[in-house]
PDB file of N, CA and C in Angstrom:
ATOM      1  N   UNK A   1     101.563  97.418 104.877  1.00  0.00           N
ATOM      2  CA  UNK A   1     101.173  96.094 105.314  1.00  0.00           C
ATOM      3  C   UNK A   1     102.373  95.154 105.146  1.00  0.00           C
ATOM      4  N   UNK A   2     102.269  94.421 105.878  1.00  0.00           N
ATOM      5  CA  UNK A   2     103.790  93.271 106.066  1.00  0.00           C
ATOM      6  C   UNK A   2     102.994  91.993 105.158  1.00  0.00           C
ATOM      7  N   UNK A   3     104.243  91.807 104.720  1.00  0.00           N
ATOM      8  CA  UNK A   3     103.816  90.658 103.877  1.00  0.00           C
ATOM      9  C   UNK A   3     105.077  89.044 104.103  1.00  0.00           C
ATOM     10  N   UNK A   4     104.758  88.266 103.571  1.00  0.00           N
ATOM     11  CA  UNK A   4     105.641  87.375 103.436  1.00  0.00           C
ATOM     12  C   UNK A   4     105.375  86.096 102.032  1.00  0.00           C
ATOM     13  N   UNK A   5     106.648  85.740 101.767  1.00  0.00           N
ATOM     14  CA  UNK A   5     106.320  84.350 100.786  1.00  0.00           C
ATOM     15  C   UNK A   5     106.136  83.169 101.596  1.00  0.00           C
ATOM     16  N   UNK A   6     105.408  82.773 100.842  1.00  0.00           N
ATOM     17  CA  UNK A   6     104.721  81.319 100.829  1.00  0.00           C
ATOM     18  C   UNK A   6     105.987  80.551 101.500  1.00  0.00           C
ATOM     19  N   UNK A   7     107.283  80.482 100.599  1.00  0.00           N
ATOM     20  CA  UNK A   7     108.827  79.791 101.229  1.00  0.00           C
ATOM     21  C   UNK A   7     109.284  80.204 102.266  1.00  0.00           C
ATOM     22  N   UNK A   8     108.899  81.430 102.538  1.00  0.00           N
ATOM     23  CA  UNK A   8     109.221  81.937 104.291  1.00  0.00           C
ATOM     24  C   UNK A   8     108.302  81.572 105.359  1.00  0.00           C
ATOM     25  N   UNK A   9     107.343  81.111 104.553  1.00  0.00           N
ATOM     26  CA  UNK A   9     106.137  80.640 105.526  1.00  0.00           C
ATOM     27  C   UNK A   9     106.044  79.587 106.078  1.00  0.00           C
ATOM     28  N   UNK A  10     106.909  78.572 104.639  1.00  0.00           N
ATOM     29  CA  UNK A  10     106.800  77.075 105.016  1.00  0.00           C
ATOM     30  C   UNK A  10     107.840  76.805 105.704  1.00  0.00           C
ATOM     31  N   UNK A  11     109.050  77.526 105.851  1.00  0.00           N
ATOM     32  CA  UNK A  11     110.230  77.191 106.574  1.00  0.00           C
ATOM     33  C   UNK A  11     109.992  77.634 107.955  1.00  0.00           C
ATOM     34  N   UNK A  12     108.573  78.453 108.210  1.00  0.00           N
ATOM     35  CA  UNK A  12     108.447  78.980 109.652  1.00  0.00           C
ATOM     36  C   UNK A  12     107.324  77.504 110.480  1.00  0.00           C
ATOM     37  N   UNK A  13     106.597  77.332 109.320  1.00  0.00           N
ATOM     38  CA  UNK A  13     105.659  75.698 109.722  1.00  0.00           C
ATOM     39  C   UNK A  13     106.538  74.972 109.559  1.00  0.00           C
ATOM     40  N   UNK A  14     107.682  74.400 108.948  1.00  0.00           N
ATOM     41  CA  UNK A  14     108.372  73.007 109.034  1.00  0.00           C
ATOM     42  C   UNK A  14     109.307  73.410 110.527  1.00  0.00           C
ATOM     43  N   UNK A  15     109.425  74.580 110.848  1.00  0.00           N
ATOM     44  CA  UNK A  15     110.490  74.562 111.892  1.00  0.00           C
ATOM     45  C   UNK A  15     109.980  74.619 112.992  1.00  0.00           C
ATOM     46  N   UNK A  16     107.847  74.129 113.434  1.00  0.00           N
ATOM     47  CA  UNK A  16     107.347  74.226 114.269  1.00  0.00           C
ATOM     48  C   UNK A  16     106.932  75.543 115.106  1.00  0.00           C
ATOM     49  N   UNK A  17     107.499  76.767 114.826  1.00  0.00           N
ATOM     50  CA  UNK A  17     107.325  77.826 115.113  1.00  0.00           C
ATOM     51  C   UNK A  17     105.936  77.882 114.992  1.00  0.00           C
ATOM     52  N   UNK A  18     105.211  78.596 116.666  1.00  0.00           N
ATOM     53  CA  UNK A  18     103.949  78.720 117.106  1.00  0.00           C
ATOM     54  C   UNK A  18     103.212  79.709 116.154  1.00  0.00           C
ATOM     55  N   UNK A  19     102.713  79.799 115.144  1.00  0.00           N
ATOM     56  CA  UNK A  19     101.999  80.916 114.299  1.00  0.00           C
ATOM     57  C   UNK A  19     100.481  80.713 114.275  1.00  0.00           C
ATOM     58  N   UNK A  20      99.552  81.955 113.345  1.00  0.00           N
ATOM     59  CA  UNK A  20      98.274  81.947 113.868  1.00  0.00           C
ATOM     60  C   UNK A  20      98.013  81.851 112.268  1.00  0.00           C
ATOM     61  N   UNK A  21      97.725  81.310 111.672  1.00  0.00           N
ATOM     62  CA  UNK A  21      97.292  81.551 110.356  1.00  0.00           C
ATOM     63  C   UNK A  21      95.542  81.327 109.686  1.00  0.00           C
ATOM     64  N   UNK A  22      95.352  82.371 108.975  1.00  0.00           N
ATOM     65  CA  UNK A  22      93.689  82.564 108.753  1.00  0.00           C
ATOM     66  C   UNK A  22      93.849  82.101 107.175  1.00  0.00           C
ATOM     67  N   UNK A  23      92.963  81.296 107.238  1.00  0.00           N
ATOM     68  CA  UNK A  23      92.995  81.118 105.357  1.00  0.00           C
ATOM     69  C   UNK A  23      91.431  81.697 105.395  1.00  0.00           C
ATOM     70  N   UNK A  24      91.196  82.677 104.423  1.00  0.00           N
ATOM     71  CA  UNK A  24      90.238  83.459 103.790  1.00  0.00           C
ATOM     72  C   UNK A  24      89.666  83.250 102.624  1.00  0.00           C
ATOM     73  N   UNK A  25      89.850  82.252 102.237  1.00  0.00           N
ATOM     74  CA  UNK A  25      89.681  81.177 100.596  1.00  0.00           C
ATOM     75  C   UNK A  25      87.876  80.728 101.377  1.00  0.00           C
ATOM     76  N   UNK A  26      87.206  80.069 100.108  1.00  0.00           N
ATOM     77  CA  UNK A  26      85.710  79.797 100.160  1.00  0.00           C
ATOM     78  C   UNK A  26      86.030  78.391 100.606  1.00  0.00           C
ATOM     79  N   UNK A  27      84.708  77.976 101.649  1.00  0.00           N
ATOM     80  CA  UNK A  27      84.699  76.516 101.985  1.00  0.00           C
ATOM     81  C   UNK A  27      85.450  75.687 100.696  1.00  0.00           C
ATOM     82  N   UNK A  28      84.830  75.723  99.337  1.00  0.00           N
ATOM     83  CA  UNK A  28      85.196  74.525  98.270  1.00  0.00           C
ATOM     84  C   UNK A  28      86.454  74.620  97.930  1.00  0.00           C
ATOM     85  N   UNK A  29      87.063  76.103  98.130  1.00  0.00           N
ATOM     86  CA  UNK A  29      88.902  76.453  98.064  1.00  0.00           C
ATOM     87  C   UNK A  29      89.283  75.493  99.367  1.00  0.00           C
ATOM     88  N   UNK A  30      88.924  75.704 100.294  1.00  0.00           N
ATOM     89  CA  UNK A  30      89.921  75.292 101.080  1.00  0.00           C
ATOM     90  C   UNK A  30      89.727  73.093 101.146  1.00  0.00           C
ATOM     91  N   UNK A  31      88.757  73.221 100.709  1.00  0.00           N
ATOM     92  CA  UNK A  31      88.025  71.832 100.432  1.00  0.00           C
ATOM     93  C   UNK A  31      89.535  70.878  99.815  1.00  0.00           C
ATOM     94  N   UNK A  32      90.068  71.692  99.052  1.00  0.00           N
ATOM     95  CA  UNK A  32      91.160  71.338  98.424  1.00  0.00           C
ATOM     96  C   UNK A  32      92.824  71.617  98.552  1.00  0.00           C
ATOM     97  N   UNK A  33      92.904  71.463  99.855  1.00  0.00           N
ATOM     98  CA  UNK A  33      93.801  71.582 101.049  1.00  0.00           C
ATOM     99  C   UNK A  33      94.495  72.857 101.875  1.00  0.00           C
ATOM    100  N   UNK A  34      94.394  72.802 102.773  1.00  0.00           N
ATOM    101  CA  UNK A  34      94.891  74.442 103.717  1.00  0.00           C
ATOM    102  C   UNK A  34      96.509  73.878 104.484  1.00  0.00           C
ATOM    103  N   UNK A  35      97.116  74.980 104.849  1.00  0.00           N
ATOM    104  CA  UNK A  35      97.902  74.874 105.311  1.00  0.00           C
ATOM    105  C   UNK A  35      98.170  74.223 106.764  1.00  0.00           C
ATOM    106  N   UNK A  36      98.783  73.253 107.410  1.00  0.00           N
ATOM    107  CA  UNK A  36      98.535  73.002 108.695  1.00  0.00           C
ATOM    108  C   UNK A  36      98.645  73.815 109.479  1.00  0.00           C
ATOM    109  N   UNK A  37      97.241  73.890 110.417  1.00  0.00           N
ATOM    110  CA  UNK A  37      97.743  74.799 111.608  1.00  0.00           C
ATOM    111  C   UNK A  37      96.543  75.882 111.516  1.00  0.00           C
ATOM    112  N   UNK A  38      95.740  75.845 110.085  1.00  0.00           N
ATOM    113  CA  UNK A  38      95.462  76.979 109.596  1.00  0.00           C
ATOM    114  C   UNK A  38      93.896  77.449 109.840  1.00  0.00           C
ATOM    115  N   UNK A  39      93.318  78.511 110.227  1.00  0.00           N
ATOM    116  CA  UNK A  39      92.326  78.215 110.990  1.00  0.00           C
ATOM    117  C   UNK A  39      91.121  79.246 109.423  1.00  0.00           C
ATOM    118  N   UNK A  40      89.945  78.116 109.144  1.00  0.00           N
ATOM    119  CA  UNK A  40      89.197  78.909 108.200  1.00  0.00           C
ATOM    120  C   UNK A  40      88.468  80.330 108.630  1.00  0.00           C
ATOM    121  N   UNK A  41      88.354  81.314 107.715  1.00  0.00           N
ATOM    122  CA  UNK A  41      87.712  82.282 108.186  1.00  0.00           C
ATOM    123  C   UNK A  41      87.352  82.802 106.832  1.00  0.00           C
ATOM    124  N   UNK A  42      86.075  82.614 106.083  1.00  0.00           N
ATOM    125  CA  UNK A  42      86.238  82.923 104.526  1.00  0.00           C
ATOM    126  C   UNK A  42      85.997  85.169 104.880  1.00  0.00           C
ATOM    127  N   UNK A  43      86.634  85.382 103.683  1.00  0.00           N
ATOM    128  CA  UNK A  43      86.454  86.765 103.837  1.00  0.00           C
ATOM    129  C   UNK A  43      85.256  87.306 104.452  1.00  0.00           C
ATOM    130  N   UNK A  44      84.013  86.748 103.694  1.00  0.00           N
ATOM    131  CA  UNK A  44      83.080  88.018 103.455  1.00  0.00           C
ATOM    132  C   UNK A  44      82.687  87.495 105.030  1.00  0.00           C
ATOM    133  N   UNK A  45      83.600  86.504 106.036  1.00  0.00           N
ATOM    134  CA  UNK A  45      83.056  86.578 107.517  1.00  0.00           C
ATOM    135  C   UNK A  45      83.569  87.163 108.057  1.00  0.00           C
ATOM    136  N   UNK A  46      84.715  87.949 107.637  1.00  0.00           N
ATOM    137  CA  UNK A  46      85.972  87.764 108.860  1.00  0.00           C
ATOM    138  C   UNK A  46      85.209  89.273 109.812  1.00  0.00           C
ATOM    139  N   UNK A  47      84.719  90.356 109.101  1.00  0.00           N
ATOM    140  CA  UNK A  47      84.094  91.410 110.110  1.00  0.00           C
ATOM    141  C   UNK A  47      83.478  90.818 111.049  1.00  0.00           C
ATOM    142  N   UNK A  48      82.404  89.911 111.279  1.00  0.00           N
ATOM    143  CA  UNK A  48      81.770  89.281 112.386  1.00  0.00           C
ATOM    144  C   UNK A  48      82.090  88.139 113.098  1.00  0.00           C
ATOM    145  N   UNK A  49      83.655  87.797 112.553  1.00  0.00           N
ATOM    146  CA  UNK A  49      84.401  87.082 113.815  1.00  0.00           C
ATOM    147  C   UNK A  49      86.007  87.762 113.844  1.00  0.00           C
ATOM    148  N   UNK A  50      85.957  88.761 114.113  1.00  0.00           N
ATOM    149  CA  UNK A  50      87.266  89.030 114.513  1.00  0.00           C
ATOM    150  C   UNK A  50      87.252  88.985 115.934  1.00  0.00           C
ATOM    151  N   UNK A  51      85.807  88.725 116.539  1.00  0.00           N
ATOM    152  CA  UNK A  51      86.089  88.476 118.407  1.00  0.00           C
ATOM    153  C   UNK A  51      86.601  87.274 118.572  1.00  0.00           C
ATOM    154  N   UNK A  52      86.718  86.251 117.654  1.00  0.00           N
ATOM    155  CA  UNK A  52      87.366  84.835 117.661  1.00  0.00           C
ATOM    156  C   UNK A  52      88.680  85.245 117.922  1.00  0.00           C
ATOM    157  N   UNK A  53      89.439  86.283 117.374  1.00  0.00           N
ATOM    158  CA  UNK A  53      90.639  86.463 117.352  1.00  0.00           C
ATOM    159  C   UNK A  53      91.386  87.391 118.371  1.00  0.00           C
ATOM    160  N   UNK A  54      92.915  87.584 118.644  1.00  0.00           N
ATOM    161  CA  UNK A  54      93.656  87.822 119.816  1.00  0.00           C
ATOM    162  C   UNK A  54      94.245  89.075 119.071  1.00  0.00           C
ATOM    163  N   UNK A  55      93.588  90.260 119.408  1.00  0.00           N
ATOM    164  CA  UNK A  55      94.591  91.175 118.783  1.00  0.00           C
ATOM    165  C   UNK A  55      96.463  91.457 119.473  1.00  0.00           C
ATOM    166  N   UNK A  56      96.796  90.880 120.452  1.00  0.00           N
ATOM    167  CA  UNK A  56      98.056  90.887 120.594  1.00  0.00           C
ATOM    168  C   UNK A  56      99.077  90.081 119.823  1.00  0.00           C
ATOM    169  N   UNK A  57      98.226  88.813 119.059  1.00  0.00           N
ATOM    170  CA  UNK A  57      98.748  87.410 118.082  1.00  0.00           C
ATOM    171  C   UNK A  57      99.095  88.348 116.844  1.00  0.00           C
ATOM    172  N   UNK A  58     100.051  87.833 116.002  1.00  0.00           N
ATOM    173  CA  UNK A  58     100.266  87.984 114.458  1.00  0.00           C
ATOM    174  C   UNK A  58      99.589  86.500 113.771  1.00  0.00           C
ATOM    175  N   UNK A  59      98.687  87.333 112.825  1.00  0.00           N
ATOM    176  CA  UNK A  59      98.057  86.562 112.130  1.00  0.00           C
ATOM    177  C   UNK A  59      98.492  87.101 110.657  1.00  0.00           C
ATOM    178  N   UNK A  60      99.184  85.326 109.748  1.00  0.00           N
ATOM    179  CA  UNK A  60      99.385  85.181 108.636  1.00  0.00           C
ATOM    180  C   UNK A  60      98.238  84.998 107.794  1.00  0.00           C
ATOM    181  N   UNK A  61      97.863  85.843 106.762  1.00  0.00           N
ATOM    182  CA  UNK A  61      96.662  85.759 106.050  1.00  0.00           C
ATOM    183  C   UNK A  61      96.565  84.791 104.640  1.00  0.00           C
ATOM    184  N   UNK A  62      96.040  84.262 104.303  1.00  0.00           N
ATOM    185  CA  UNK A  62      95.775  83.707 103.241  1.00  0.00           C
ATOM    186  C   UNK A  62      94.859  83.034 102.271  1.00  0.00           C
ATOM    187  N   UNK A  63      95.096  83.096 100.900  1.00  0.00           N
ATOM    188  CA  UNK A  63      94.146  82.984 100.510  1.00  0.00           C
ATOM    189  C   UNK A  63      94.336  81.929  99.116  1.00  0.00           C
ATOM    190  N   UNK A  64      94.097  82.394  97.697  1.00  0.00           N
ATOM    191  CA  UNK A  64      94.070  81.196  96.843  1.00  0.00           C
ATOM    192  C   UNK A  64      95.698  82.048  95.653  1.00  0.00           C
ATOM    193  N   UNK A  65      95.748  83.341  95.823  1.00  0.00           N
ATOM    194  CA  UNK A  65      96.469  84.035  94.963  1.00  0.00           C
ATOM    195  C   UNK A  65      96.947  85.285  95.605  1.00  0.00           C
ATOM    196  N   UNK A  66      96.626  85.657  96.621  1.00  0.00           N
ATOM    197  CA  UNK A  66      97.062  87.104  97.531  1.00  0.00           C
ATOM    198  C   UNK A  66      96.194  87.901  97.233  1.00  0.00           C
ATOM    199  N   UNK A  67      95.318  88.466  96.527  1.00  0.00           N
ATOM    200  CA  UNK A  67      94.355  89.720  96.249  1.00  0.00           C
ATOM    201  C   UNK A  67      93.698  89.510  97.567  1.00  0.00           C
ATOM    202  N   UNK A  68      92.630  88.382  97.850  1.00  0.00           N
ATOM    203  CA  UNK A  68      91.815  88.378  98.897  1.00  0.00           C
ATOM    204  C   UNK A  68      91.819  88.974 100.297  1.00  0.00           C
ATOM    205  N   UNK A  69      93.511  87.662 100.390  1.00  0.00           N
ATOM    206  CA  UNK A  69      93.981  87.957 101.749  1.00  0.00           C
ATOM    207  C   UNK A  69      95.169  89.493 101.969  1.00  0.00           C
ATOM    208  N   UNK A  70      95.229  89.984 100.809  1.00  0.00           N
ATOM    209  CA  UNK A  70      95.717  91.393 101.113  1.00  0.00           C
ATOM    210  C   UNK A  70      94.414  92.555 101.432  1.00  0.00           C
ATOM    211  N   UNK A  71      93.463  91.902 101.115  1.00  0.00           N
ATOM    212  CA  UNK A  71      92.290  92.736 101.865  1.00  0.00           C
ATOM    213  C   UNK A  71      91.927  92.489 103.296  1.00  0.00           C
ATOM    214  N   UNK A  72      91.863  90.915 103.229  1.00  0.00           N
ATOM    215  CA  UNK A  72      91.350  90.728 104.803  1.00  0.00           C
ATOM    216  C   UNK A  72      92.256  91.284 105.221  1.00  0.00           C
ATOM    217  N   UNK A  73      94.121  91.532 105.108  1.00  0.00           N
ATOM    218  CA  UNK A  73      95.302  92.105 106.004  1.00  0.00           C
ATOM    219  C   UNK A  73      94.401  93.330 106.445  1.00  0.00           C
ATOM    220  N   UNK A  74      94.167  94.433 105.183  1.00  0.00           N
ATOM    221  CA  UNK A  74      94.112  95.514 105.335  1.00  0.00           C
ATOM    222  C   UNK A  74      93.330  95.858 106.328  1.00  0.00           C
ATOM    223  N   UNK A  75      91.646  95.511 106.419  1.00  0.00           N
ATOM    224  CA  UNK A  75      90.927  94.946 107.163  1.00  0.00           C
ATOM    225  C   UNK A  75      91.172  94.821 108.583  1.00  0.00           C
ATOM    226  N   UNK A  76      91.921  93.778 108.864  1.00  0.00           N
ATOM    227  CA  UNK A  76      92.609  93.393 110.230  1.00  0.00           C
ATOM    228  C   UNK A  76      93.456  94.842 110.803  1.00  0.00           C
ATOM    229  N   UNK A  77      94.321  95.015 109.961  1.00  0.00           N
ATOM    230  CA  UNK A  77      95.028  96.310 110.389  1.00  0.00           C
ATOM    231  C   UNK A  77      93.872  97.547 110.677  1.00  0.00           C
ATOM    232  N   UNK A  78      93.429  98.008 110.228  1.00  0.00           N
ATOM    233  CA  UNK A  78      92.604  99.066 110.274  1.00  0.00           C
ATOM    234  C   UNK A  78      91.808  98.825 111.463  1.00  0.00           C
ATOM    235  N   UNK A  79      91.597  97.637 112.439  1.00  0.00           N
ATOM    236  CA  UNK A  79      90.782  96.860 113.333  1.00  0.00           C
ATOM    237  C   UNK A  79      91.696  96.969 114.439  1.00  0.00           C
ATOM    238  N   UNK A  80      93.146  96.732 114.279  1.00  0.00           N
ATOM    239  CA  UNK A  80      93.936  96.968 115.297  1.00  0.00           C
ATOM    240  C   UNK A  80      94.742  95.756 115.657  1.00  0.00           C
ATOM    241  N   UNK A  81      94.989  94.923 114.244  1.00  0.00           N
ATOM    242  CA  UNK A  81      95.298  93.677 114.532  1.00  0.00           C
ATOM    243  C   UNK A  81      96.880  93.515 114.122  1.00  0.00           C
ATOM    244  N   UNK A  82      97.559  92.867 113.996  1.00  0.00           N
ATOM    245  CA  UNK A  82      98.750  92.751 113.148  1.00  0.00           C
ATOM    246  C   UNK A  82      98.868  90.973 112.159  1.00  0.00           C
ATOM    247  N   UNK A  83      98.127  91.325 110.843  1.00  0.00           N
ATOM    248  CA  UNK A  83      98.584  90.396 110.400  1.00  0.00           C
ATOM    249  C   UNK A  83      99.663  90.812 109.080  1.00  0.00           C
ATOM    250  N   UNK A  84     100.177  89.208 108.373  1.00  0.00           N
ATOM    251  CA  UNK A  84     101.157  89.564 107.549  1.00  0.00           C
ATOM    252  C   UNK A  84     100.192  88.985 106.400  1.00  0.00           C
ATOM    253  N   UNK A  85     100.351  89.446 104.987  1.00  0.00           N
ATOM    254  CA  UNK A  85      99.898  88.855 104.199  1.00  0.00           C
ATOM    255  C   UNK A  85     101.102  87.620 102.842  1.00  0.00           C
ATOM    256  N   UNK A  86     100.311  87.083 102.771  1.00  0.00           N
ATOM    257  CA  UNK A  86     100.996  85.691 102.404  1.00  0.00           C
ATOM    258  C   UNK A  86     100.529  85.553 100.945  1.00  0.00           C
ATOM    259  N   UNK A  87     102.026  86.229 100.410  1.00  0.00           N
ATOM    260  CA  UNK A  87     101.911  86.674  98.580  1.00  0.00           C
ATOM    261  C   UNK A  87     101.921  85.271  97.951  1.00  0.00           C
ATOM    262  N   UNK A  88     101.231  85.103  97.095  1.00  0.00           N
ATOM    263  CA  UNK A  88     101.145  84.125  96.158  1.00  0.00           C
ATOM    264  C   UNK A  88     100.158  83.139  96.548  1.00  0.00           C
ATOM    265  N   UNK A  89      99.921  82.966  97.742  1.00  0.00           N
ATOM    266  CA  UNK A  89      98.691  82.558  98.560  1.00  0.00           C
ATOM    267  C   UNK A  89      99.067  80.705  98.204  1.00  0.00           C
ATOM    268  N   UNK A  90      97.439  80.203  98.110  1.00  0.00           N
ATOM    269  CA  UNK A  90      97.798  78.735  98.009  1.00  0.00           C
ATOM    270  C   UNK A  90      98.478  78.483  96.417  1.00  0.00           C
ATOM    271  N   UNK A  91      98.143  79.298  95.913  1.00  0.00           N
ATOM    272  CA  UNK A  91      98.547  78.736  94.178  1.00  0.00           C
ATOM    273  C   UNK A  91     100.433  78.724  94.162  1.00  0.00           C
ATOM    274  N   UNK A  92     100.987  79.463  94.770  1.00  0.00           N
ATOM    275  CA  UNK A  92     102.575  79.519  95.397  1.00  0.00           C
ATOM    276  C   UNK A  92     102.991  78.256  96.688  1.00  0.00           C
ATOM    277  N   UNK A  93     101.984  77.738  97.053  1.00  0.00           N
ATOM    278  CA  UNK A  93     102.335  76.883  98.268  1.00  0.00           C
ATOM    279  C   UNK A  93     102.703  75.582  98.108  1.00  0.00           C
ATOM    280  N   UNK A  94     103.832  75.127  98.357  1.00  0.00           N
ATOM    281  CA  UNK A  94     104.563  74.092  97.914  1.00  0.00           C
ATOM    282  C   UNK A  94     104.602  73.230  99.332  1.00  0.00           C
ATOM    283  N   UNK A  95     104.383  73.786 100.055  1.00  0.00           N
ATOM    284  CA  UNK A  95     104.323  73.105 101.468  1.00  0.00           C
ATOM    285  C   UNK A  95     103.320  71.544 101.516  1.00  0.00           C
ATOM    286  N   UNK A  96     102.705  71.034 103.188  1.00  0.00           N
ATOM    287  CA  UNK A  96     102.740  70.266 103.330  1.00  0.00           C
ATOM    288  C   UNK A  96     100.980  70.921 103.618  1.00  0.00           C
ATOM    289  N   UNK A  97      99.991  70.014 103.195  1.00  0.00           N
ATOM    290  CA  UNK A  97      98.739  70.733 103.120  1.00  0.00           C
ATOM    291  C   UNK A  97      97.666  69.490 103.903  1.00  0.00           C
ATOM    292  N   UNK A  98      96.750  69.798 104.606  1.00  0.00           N
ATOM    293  CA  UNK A  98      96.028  68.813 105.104  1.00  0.00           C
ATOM    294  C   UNK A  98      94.865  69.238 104.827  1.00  0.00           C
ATOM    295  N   UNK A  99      93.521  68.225 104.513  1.00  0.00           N
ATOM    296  CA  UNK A  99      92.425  68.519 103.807  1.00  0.00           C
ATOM    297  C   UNK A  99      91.474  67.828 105.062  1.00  0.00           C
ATOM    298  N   UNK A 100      90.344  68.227 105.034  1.00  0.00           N
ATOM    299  CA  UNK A 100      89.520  67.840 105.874  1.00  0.00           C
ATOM    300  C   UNK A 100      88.283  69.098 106.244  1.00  0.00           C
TER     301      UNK A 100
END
């Protein structure tokens, strides 16, 4: 599984680069800010909406610490998808976060 840091992540969002990113964290996690850009999908949904999603897209996974979203990766891959998982998740994210 492909992975990436949080600092490779934010230098790919500050430089506007078009990315697909899933945060997999619980409504009240993400309650307390997600990454811009970042589209919710809590784990225990993501089997019954992966038709939301483009299996030709790379989707960056994430979550509150990486355990989660190295499952949803696995998940996705095994489905036929290509995402990367995003080590250290939000607790590593130093970036620019929007809440709503």
């Amino acid at each position: 599984m492909k992975s990436i840091s949080t600092d490779e992540l934010n230098q790919k969002v500050d430089a506007g680069d078009e990315l697909h990113i899933i945060d997999v964290r619980e409504k009240d996690e993400v309650a307390a800010g997600m990454i811009p850009g970042a589209r919710h999908i809590p784990l225990g949904e993501l089997p019954e909406r992966t038709e939301e999603l483009d299996s030709s897209k790379q989707y960056y996974v994430v979550c509150q610490a990486g355990g989660r979203s190295a499952k949803a990766a696995e998940y996705l891959e095994s489905n036929g998808f290509h995402p990367v998982n995003v080590d250290g998740g939000m607790s590593s994210w130093r970036g620019v976060t929007v809440y709503g």
